[in-house]
Protein backbone atom coordinates (compact mmCIF):
# COMPACT_ATOMS: atom_id res chain seq x y z
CA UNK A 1 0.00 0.00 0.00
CA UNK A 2 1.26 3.64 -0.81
CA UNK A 3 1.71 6.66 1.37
CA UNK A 4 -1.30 9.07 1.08
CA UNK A 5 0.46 12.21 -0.14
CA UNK A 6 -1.44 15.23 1.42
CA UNK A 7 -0.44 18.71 2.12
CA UNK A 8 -2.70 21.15 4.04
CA UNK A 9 -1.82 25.42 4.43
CA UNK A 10 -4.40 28.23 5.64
CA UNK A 11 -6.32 30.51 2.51
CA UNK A 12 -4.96 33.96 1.80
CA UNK A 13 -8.52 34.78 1.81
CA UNK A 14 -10.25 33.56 4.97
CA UNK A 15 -7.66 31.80 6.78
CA UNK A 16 -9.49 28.43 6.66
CA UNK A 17 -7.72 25.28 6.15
CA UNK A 18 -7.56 23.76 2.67
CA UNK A 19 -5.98 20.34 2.11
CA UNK A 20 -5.18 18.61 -1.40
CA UNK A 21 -1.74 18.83 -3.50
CA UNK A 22 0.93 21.75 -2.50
CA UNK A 23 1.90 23.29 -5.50
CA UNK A 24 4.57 26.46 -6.20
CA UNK A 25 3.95 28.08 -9.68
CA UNK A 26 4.56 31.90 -10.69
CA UNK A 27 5.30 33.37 -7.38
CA UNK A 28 2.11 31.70 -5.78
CA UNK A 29 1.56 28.95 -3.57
CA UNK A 30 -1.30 26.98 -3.96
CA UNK A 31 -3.50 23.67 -2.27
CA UNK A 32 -5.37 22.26 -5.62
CA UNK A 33 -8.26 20.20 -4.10
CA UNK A 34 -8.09 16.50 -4.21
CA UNK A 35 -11.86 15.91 -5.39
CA UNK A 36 -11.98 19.25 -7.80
CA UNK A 37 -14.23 21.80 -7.45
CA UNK A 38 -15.06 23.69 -4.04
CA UNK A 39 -18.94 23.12 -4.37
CA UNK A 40 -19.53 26.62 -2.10
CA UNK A 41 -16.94 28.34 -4.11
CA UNK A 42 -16.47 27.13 -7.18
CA UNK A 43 -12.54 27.01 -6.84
CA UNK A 44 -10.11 24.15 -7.45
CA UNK A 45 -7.17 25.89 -5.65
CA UNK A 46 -6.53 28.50 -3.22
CA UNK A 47 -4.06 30.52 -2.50
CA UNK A 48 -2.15 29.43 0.74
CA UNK A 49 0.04 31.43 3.46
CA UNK A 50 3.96 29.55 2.58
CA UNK A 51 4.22 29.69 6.22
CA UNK A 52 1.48 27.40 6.92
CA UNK A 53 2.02 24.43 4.73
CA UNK A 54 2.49 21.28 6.14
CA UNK A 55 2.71 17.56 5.08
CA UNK A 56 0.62 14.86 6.04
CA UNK A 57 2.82 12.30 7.85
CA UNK A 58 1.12 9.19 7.50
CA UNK A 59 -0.04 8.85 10.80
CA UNK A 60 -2.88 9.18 13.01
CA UNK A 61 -3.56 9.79 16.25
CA UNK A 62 -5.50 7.41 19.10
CA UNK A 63 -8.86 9.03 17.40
CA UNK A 64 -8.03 8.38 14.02
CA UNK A 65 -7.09 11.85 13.28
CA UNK A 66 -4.06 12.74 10.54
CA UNK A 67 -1.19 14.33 11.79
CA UNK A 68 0.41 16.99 10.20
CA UNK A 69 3.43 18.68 10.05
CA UNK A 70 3.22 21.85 12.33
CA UNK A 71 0.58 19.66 14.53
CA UNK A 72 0.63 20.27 18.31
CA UNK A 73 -0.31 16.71 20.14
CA UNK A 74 -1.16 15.85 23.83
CA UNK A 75 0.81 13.28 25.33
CA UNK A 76 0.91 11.50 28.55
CA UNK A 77 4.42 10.12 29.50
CA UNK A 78 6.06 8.92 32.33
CA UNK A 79 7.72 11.45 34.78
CA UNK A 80 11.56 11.41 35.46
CA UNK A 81 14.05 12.73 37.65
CA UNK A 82 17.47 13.23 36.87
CA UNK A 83 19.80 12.01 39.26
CA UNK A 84 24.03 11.74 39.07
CA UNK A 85 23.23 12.88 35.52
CA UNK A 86 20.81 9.85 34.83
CA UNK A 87 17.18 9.87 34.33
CA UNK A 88 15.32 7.57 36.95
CA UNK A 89 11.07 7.11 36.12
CA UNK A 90 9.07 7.58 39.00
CA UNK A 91 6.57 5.80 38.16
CA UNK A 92 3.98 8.73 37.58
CA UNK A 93 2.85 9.30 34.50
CA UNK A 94 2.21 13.46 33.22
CA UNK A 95 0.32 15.22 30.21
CA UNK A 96 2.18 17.55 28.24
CA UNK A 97 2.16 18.42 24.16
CA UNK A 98 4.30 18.11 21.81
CA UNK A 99 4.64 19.29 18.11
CA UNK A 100 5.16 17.80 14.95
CA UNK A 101 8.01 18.80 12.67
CA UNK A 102 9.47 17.44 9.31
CA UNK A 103 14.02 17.24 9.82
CA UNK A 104 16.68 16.60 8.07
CA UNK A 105 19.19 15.30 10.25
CA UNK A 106 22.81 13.67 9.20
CA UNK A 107 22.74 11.13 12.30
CA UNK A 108 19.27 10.09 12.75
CA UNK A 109 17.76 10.70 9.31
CA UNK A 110 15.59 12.96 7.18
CA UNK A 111 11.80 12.25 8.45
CA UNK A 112 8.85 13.46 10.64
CA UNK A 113 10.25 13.98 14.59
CA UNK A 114 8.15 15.17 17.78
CA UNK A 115 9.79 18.33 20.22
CA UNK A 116 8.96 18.64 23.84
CA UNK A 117 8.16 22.31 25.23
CA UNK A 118 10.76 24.63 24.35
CA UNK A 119 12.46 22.23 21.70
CA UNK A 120 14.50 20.89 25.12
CA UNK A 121 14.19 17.11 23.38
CA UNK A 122 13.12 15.01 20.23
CA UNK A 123 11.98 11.53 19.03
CA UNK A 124 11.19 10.39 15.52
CA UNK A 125 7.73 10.14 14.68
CA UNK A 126 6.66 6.48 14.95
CA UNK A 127 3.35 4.65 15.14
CA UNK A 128 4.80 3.08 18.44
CA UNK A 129 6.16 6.34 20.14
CA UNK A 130 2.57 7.77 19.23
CA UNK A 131 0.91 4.48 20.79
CA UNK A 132 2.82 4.69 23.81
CA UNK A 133 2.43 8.22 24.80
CA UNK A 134 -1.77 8.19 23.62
CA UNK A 135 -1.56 10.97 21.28
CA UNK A 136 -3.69 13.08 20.39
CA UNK A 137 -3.99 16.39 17.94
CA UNK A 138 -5.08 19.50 20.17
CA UNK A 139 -4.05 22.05 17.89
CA UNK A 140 -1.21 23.01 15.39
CA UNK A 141 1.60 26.08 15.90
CA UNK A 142 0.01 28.58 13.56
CA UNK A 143 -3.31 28.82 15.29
CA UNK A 144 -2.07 27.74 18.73
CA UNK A 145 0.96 28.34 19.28
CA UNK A 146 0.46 29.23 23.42
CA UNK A 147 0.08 25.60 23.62
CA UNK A 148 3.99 24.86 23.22
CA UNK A 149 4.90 27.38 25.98
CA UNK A 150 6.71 26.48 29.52
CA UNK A 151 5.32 23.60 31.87
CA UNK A 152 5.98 20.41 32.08
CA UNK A 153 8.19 18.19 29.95
């Protein structure tokens, strides 16, 4: 089975979220619609913010939801100490978000990584890692972007 290729980026316009095929053509960039014609609109492409596009990464979160690039996810994970320089579990468990970014990175690989609060860690995007920690899309960093601020790791 192939990869779904899907991009998704917010309308010049209205702000609203479009998703279909990213495409770059005399100075513009553009989501073309993956079933044609908007039926409200009569459009087959909008003009997108560059900022704002992001890839679908193939994944989906505990509710079935696709996961983006630029997506914000909720978490829960188990809480650590640090002690002598090593981290010891407690045993408790903790919410916290993180967001989802597309690297290119010489020693783990180009590819689709998660970043704790203030970027202070990362783990590759996996199906397992997103399993494990009960993920869940609460938001993305263009329209949320409060949610990535201080607290807990």
């Amino acid at each position: 089975m192939m990869r779904e290729i899907l991009f998704r980026g917010k309308r010049v316009d209205d702000g609203a979220w479009v998703y279909g095929s990213y495409v770059e053509q005399y100075g513009a960039r553009e989501i073309y619609l993956p079933d044609g014609v908007d039926r409200e609109c009569g459009f087959d492409h909008y003009h997108i913010f560059p900022e704002s596009v992001g890839q679908y990464t193939g994944l989906t979160d505990k509710n079935g939801t696709k996961i983006f690039d630029g997506d914000i996810l909720s978490v829960t994970v188990r809480e650590h100490v640090k002690e002598c320089g090593l981290r010891r579990f407690t045993g408790k468990t903790i919410k916290t978000v993180w967001s989802v970014e597309y690297s290119e990175r010489r020693t783990q690989g180009n590819g689709f990584f998660v970043f704790g609060k203030d970027r202070r860690f990362s783990l590759g995007l996996t199906k397992s890692v997103l399993y494990n920690a009960s993920a869940e899309v609460v938001g993305n960093i263009y329209d949320n972007p409060e949610l990535m601020k201080g607290g807990a790791e």
